[in-house]
C-alpha atoms as a PDB file:
ATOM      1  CA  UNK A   1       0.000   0.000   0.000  1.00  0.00           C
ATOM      2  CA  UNK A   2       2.650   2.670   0.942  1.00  0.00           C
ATOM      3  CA  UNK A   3       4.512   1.741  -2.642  1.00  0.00           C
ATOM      4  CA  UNK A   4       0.898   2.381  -4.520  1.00  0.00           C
ATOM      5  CA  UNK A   5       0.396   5.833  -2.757  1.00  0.00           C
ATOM      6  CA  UNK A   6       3.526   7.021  -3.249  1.00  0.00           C
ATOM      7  CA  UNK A   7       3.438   5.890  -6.958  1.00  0.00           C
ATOM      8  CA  UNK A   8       0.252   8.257  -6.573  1.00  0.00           C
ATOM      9  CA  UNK A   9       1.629  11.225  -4.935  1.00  0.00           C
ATOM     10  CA  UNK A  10       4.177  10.675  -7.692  1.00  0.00           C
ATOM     11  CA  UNK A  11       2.564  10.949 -10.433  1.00  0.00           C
ATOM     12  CA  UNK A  12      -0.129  13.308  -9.122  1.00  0.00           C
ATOM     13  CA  UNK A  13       2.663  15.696  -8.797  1.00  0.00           C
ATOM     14  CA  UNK A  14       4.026  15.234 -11.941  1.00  0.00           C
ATOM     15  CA  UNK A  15       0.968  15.427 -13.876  1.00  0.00           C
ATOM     16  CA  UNK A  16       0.079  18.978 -11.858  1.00  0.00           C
ATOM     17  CA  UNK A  17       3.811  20.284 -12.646  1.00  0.00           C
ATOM     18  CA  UNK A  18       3.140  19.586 -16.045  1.00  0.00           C
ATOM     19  CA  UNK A  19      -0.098  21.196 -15.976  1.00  0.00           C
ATOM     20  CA  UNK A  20       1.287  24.386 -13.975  1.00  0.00           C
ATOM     21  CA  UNK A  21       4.531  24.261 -17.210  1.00  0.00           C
ATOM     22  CA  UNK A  22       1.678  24.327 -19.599  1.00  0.00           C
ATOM     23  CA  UNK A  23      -0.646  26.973 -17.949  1.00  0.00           C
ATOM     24  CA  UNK A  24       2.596  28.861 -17.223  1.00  0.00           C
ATOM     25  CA  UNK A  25       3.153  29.139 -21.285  1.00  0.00           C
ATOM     26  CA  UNK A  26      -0.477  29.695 -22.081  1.00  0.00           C
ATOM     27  CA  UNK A  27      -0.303  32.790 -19.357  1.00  0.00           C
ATOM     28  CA  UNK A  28       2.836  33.802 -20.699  1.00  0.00           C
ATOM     29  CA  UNK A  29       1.065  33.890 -24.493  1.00  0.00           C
ATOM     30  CA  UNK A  30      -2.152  35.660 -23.356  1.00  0.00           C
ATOM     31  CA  UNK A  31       0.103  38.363 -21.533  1.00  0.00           C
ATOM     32  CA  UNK A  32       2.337  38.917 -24.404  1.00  0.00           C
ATOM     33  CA  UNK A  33      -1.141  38.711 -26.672  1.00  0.00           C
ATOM     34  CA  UNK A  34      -2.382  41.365 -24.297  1.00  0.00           C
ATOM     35  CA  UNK A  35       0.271  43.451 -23.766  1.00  0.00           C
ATOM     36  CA  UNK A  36       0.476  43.706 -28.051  1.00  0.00           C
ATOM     37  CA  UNK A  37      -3.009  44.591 -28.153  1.00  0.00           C
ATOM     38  CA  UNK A  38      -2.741  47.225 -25.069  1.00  0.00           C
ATOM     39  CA  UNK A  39       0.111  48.257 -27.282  1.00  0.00           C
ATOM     40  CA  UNK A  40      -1.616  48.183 -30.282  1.00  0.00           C
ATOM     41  CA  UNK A  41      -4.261  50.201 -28.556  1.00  0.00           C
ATOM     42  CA  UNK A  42      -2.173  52.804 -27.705  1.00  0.00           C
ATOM     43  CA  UNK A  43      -0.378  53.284 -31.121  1.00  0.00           C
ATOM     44  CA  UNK A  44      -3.504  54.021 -32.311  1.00  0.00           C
ATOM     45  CA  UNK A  45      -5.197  56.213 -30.017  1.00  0.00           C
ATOM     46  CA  UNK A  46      -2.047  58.487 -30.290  1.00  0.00           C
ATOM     47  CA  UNK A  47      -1.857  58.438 -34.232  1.00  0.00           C
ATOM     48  CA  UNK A  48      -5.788  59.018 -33.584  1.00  0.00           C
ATOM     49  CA  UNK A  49      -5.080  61.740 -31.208  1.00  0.00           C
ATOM     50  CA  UNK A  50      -2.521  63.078 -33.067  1.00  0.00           C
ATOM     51  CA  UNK A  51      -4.894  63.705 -36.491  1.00  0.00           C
ATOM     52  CA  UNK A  52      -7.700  64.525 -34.360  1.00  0.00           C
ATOM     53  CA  UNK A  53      -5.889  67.079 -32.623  1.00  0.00           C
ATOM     54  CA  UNK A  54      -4.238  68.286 -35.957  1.00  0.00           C
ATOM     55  CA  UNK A  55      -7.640  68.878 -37.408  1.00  0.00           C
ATOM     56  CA  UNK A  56      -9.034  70.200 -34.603  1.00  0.00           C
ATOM     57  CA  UNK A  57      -6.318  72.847 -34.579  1.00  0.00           C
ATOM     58  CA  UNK A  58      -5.868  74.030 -38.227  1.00  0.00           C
ATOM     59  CA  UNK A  59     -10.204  74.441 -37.737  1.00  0.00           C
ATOM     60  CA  UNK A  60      -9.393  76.821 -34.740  1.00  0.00           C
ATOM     61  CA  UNK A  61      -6.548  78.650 -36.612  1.00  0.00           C
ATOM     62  CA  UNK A  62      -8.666  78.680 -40.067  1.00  0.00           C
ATOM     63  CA  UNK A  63     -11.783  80.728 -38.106  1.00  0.00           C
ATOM     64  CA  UNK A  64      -9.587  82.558 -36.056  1.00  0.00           C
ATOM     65  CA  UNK A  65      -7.689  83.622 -39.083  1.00  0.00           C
ATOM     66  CA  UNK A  66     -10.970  84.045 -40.853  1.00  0.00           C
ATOM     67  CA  UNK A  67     -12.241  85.823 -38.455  1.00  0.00           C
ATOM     68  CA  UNK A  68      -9.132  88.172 -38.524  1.00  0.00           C
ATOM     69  CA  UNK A  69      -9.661  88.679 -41.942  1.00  0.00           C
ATOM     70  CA  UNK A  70     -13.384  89.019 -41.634  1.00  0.00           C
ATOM     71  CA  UNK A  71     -12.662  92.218 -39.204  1.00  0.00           C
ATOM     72  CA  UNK A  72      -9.810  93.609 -41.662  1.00  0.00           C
ATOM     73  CA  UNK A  73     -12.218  93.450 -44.698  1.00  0.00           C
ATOM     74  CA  UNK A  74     -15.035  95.273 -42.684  1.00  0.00           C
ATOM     75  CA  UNK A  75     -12.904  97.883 -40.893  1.00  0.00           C
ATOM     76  CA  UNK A  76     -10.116  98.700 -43.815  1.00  0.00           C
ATOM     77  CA  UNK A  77     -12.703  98.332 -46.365  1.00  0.00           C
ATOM     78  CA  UNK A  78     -14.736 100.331 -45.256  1.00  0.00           C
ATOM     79  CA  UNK A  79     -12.494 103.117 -44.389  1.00  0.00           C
ATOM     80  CA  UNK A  80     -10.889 102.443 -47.858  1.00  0.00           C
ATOM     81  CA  UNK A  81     -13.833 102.962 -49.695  1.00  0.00           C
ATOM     82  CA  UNK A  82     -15.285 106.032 -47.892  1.00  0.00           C
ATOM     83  CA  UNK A  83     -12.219 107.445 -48.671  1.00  0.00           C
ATOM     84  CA  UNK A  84     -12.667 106.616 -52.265  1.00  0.00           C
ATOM     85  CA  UNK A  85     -16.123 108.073 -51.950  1.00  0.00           C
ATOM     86  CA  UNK A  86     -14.620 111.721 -50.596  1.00  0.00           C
ATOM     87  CA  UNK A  87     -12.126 111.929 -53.225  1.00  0.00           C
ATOM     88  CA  UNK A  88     -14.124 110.751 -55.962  1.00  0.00           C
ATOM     89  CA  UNK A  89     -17.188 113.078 -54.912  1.00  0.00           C
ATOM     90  CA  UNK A  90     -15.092 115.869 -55.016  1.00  0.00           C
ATOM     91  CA  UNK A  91     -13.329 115.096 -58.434  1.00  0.00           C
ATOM     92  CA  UNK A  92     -17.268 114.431 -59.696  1.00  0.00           C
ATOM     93  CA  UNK A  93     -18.469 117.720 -58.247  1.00  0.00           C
ATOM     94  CA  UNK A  94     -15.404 119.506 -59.981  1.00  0.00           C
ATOM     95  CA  UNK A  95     -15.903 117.883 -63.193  1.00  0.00           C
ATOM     96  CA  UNK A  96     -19.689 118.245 -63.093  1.00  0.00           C
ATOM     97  CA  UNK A  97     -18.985 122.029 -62.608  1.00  0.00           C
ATOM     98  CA  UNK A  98     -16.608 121.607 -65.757  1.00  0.00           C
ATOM     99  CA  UNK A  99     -19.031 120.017 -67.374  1.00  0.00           C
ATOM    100  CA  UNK A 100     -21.781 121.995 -66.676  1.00  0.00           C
ATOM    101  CA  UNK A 101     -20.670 125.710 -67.646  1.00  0.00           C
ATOM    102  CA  UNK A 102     -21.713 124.700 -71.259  1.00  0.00           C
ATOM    103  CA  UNK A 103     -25.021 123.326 -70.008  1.00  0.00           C
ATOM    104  CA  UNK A 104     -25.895 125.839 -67.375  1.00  0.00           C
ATOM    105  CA  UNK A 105     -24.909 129.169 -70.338  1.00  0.00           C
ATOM    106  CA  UNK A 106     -27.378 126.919 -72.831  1.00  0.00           C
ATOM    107  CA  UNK A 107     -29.985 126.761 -69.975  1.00  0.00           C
ATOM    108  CA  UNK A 108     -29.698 130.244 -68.758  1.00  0.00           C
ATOM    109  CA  UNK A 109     -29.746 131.428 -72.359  1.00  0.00           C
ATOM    110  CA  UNK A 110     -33.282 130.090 -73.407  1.00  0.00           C
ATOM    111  CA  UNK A 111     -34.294 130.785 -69.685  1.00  0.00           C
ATOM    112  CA  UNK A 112     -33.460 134.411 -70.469  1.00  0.00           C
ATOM    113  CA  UNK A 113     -34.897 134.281 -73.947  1.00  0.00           C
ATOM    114  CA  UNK A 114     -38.087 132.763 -73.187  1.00  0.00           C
ATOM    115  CA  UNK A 115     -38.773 135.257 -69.947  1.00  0.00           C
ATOM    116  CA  UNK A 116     -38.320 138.459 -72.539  1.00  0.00           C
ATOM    117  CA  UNK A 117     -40.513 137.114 -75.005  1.00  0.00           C
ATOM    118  CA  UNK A 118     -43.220 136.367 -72.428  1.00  0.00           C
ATOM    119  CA  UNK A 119     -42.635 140.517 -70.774  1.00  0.00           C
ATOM    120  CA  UNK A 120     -43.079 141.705 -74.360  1.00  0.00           C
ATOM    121  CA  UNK A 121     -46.273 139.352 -75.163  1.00  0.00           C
ATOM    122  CA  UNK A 122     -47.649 141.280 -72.303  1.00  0.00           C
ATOM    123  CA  UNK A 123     -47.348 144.242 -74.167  1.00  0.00           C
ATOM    124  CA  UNK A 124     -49.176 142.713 -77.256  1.00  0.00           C
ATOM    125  CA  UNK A 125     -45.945 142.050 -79.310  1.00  0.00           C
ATOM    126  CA  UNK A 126     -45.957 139.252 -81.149  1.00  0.00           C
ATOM    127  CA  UNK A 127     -43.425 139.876 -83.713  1.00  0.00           C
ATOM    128  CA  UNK A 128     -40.309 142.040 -84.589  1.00  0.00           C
ATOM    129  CA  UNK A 129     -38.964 143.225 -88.072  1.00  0.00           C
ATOM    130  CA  UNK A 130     -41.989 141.034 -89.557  1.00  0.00           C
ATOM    131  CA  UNK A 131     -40.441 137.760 -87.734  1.00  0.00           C
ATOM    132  CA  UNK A 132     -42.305 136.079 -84.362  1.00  0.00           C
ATOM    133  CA  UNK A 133     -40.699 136.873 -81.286  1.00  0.00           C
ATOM    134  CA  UNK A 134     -39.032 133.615 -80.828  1.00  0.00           C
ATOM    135  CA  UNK A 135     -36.980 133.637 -84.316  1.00  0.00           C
ATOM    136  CA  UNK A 136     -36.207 137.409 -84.038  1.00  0.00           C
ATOM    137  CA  UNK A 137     -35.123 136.996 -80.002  1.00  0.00           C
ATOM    138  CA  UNK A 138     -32.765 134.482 -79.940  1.00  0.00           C
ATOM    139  CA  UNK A 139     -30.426 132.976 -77.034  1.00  0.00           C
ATOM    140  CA  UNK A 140     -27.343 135.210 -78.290  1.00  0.00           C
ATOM    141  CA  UNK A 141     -29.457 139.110 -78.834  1.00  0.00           C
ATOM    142  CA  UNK A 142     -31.863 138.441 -76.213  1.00  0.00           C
ATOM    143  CA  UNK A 143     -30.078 141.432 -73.895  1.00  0.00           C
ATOM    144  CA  UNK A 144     -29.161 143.818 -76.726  1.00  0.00           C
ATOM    145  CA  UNK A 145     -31.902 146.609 -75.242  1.00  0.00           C
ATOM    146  CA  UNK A 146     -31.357 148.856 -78.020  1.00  0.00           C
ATOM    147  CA  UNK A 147     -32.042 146.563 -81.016  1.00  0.00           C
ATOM    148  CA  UNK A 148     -35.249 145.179 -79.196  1.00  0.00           C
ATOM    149  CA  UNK A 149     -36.411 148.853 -78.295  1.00  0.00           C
ATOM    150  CA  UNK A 150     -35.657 149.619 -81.654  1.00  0.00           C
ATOM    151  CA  UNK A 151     -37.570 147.142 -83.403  1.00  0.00           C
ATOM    152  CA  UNK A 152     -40.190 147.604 -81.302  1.00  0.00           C
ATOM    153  CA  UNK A 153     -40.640 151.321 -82.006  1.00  0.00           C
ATOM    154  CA  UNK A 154     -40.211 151.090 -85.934  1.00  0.00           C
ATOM    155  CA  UNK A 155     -43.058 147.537 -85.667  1.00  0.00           C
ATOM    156  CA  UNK A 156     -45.598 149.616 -84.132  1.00  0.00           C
ATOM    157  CA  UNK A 157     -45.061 153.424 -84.169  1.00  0.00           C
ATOM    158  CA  UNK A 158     -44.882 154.218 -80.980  1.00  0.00           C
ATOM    159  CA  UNK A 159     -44.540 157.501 -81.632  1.00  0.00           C
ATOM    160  CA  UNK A 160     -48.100 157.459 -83.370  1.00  0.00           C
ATOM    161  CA  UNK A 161     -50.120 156.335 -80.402  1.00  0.00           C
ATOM    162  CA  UNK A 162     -49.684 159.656 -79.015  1.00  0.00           C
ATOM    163  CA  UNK A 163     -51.001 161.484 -82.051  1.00  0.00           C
ATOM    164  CA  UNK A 164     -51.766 159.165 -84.516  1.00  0.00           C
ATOM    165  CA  UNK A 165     -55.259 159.365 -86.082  1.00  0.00           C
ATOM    166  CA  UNK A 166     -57.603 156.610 -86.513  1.00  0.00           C
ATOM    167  CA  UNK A 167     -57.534 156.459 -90.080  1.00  0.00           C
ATOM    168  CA  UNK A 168     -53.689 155.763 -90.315  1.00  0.00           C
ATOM    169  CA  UNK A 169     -50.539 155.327 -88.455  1.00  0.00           C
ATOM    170  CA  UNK A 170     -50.237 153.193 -85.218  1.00  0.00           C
ATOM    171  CA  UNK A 171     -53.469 151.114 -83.694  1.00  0.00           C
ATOM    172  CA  UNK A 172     -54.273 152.743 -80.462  1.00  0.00           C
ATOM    173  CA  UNK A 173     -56.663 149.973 -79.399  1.00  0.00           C
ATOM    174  CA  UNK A 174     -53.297 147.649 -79.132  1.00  0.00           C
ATOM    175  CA  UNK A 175     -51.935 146.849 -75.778  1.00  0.00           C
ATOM    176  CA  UNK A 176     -48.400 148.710 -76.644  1.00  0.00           C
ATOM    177  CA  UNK A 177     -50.585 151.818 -77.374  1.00  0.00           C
ATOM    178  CA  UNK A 178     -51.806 151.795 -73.872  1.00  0.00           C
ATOM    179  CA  UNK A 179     -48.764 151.138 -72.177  1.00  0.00           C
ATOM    180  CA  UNK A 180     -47.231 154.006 -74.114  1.00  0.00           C
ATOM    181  CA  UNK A 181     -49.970 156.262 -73.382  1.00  0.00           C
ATOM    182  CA  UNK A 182     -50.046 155.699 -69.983  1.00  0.00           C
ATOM    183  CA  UNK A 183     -46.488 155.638 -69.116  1.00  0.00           C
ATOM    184  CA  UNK A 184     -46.067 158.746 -71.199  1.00  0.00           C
ATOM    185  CA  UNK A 185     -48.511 161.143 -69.222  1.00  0.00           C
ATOM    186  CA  UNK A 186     -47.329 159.325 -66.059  1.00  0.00           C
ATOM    187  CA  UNK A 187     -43.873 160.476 -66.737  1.00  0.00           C
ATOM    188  CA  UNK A 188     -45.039 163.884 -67.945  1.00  0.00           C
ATOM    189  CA  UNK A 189     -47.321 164.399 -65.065  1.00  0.00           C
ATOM    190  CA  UNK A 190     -44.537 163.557 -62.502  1.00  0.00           C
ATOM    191  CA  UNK A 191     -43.495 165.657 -59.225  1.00  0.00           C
ATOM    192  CA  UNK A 192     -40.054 165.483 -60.882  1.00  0.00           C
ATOM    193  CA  UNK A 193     -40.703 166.680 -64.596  1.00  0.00           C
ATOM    194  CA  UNK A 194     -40.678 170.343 -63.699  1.00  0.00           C
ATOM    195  CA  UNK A 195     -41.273 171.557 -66.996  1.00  0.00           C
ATOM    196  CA  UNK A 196     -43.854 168.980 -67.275  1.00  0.00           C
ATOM    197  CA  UNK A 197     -42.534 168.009 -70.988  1.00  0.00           C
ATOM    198  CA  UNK A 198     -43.116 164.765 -72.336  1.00  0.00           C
ATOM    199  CA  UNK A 199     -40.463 162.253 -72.863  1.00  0.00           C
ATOM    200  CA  UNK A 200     -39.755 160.377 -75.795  1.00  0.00           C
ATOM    201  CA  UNK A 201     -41.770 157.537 -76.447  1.00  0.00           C
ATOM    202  CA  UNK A 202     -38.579 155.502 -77.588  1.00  0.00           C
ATOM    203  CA  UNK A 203     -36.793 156.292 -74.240  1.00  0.00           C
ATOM    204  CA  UNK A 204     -39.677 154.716 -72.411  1.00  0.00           C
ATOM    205  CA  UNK A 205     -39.571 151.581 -74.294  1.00  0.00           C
ATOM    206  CA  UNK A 206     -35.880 151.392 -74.155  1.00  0.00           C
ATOM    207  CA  UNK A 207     -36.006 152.042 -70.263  1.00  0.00           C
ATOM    208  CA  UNK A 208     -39.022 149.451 -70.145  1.00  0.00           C
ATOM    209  CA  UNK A 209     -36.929 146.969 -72.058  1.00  0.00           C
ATOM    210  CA  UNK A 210     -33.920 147.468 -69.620  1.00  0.00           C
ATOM    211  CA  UNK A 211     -35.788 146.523 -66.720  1.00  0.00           C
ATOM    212  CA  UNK A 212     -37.334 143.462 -68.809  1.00  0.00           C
ATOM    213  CA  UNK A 213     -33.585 142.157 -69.750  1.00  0.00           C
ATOM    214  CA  UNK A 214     -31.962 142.608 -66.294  1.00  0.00           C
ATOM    215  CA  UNK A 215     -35.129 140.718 -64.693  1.00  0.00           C
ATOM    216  CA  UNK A 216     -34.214 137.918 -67.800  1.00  0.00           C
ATOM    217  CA  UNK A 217     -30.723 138.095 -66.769  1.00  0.00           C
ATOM    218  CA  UNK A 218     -31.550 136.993 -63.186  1.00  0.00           C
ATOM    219  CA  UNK A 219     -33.934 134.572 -64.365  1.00  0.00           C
ATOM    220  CA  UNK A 220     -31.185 133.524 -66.707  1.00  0.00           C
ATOM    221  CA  UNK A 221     -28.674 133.041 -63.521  1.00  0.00           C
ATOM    222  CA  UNK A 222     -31.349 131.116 -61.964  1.00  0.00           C
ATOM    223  CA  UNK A 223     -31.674 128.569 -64.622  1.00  0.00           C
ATOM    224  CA  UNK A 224     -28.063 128.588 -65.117  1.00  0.00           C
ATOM    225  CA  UNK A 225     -27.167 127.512 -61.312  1.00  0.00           C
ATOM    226  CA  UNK A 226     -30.006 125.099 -61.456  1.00  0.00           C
ATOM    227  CA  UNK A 227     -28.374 123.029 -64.459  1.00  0.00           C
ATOM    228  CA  UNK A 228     -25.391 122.982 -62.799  1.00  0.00           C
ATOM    229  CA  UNK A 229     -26.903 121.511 -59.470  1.00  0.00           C
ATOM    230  CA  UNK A 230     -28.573 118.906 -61.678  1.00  0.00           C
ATOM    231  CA  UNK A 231     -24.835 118.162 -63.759  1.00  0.00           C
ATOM    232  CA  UNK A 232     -23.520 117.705 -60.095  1.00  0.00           C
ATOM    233  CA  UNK A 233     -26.038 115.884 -58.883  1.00  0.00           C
ATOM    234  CA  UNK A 234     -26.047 113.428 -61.687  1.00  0.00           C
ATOM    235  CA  UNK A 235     -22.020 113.104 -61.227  1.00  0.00           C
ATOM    236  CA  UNK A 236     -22.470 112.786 -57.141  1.00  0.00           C
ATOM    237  CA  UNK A 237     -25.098 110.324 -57.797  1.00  0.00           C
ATOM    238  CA  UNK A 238     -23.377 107.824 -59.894  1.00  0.00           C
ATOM    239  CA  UNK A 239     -20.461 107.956 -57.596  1.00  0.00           C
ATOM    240  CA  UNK A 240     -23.325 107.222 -54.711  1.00  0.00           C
ATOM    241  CA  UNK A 241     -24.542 104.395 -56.391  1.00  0.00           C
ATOM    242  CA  UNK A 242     -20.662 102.998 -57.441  1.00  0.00           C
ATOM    243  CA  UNK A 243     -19.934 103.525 -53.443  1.00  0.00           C
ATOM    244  CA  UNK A 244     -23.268 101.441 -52.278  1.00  0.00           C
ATOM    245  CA  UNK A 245     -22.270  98.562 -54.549  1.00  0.00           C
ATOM    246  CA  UNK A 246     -18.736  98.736 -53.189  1.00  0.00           C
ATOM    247  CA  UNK A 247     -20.547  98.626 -49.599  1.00  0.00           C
ATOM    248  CA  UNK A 248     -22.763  95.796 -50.775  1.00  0.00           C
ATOM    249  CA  UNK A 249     -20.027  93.838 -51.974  1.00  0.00           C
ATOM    250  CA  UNK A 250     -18.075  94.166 -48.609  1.00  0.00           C
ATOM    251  CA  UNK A 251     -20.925  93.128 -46.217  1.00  0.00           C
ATOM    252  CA  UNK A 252     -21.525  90.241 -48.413  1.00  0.00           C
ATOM    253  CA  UNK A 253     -17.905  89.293 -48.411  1.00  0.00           C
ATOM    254  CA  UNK A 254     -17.840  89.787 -44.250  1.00  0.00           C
ATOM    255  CA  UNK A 255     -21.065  87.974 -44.114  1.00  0.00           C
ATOM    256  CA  UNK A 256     -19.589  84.869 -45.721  1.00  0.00           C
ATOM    257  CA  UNK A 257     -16.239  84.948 -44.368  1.00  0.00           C
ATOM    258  CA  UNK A 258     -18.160  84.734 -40.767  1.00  0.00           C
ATOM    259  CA  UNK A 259     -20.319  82.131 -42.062  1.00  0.00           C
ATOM    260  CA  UNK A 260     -17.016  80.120 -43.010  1.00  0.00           C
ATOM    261  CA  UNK A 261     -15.719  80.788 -39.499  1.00  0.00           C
ATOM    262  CA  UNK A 262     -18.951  79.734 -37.491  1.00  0.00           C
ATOM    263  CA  UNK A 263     -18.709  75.946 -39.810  1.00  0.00           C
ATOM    264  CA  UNK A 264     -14.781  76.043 -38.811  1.00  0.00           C
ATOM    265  CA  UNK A 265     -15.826  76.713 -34.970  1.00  0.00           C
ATOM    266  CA  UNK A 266     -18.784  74.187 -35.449  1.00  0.00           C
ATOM    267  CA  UNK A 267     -16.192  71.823 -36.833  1.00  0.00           C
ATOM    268  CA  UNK A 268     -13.784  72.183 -34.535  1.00  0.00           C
ATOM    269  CA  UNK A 269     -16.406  71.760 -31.161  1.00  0.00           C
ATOM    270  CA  UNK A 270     -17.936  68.182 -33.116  1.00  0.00           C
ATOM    271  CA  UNK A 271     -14.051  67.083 -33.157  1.00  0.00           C
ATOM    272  CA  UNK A 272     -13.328  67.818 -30.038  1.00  0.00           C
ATOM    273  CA  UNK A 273     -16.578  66.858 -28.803  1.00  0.00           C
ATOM    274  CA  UNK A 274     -16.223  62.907 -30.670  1.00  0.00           C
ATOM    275  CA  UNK A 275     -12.351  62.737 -29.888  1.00  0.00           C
ATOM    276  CA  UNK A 276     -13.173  63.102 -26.029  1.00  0.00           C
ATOM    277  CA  UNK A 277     -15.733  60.631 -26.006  1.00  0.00           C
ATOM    278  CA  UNK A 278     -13.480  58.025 -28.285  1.00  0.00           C
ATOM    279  CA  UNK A 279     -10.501  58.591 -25.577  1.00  0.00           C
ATOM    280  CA  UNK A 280     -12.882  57.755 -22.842  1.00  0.00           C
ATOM    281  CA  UNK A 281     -14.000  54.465 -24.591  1.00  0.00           C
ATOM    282  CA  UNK A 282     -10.607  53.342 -25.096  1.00  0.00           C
ATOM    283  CA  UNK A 283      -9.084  54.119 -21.964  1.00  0.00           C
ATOM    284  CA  UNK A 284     -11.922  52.218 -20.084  1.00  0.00           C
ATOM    285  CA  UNK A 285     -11.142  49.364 -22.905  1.00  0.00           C
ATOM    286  CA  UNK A 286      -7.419  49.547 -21.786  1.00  0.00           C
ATOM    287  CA  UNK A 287      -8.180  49.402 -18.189  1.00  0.00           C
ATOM    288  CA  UNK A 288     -10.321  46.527 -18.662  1.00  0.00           C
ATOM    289  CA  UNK A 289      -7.784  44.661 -20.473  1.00  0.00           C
ATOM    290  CA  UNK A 290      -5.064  45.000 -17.686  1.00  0.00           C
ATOM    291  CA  UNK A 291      -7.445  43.906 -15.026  1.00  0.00           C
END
């Protein structure tokens, strides 16, 4: 009995030694397995990291940068271009002036023109040297008093209205007629004429046709400052409309350049956001595997 049980501790211990050699090689594989894969693990969570983080940062730096640029664009352009407004408002409101001289002496002109042959319609004229008013007054004679007075004198016989009988010579019933009549007794009957003489019926016409051409050559100025506002204006106002465009074009630019930088920040957040939670997963992998 003693030789069978030690023949059975014998063996017994031989067959658990050869069963603790073989679980000792199978441990040693699974550790060496595991440490590869913790290895393995790591490798690629820092060539992960690594992109991730490489992404992550040119995002930041492209909407910071954007951003930058963003500001730049809306500050400098904007100062650029109002700039470029000042200087080129002045140069149109110079030009226009250039421009306008021609414009504003053909407006003034026919303004001047036009307000004689309406005075001297008043007075029942309707033409001069056998011609209508508006061929025989033109833009370039309309202030030469002393042709007008003239004409007018020799077209109706002034002098006739005084005297004339009804049978011949100047029509009294015509507006001129009156005006003469009445202007001449006015003048005769004045506190000033002391000899109470009549004056010459062409002397009232001429002084009549004075006052007529200096109101014309105000009216004249008038029209003459008024096409040069509207030269100016037009010049101003295509420089206006050049520098809203510019100002259009500028927000839109700023508007998408910040739109580019809030999809870079939106980017970079999401990265971020799914790198973090990846790291997490793997590290509680990692810690599982060394337990």
């Amino acid at each position: 009995m003693k030789g069978v049980m030690q023949d059975f501790n014998r063996q017994t211990s031989q067959r658990f030694e050869e069963y603790e050699e073989r679980m000792k090689g199978k441990r040693q594989k699974r550790k060496e397995e595991r440490d590869k894969n913790i290895q393995e693990i790591i490798e690629k969570d820092r060539m992960d990291k690594s992109l991730a983080e490489k992404v992550e940062k040119c995002c930041l730096r492209c909407g910071c940068g954007l951003g930058g640029v963003a500001a730049g664009v809306g500050i400098f352009g904007g100062l650029g271009i109002y700039g470029w407004k000042s200087a080129a408002t002045a140069t149109a409101m110079a030009e226009g002036a250039l421009a306008g001289e021609a414009v504003a002496e053909a407006a003034g002109a026919a303004a001047g023109k036009k307000f004689v042959i309406a005075e001297l319609q008043k007075w029942g004229i309707s033409t001069l040297d056998n011609k209508g008013l508006g061929t025989y007054i033109t833009a370039t004679n309309y202030t030469n008093v002393r042709n007008i007075a003239r004409a007018i004198s020799i077209e109706y016989q002034t002098d006739l209205c005084l005297f004339g009988g009804s049978g011949s010579g100047a029509d009294k019933s015509k507006t001129i007629c009156t005006w003469v009549r009445a202007n001449f007794f006015a003048a005769k009957d004045s506190p000033g004429n002391v000899s109470k003489q009549g004056v010459s019926t062409n002397a009232l016409i001429q002084e009549a046709v004075e006052t007529i051409v200096s109101n014309a050559k105000n009216a004249a100025g008038e029209a003459s400052k008024e096409a040069t506002e509207e030269v100016i204006k037009t010049s101003t106002v295509a420089v206006e409309s050049t520098y809203a465009s510019c100002q259009t074009a500028i927000i839109a630019s700023v508007v998408a350049i910040l739109i580019i930088v809030l999809v870079m920040i939106i980017l970079y957040l999401i990265l971020r956001y799914r790198r973090k939670k990846k790291m997490n997963k793997k590290l509680h992998y990692t810690k599982l595997l060394k337990q």
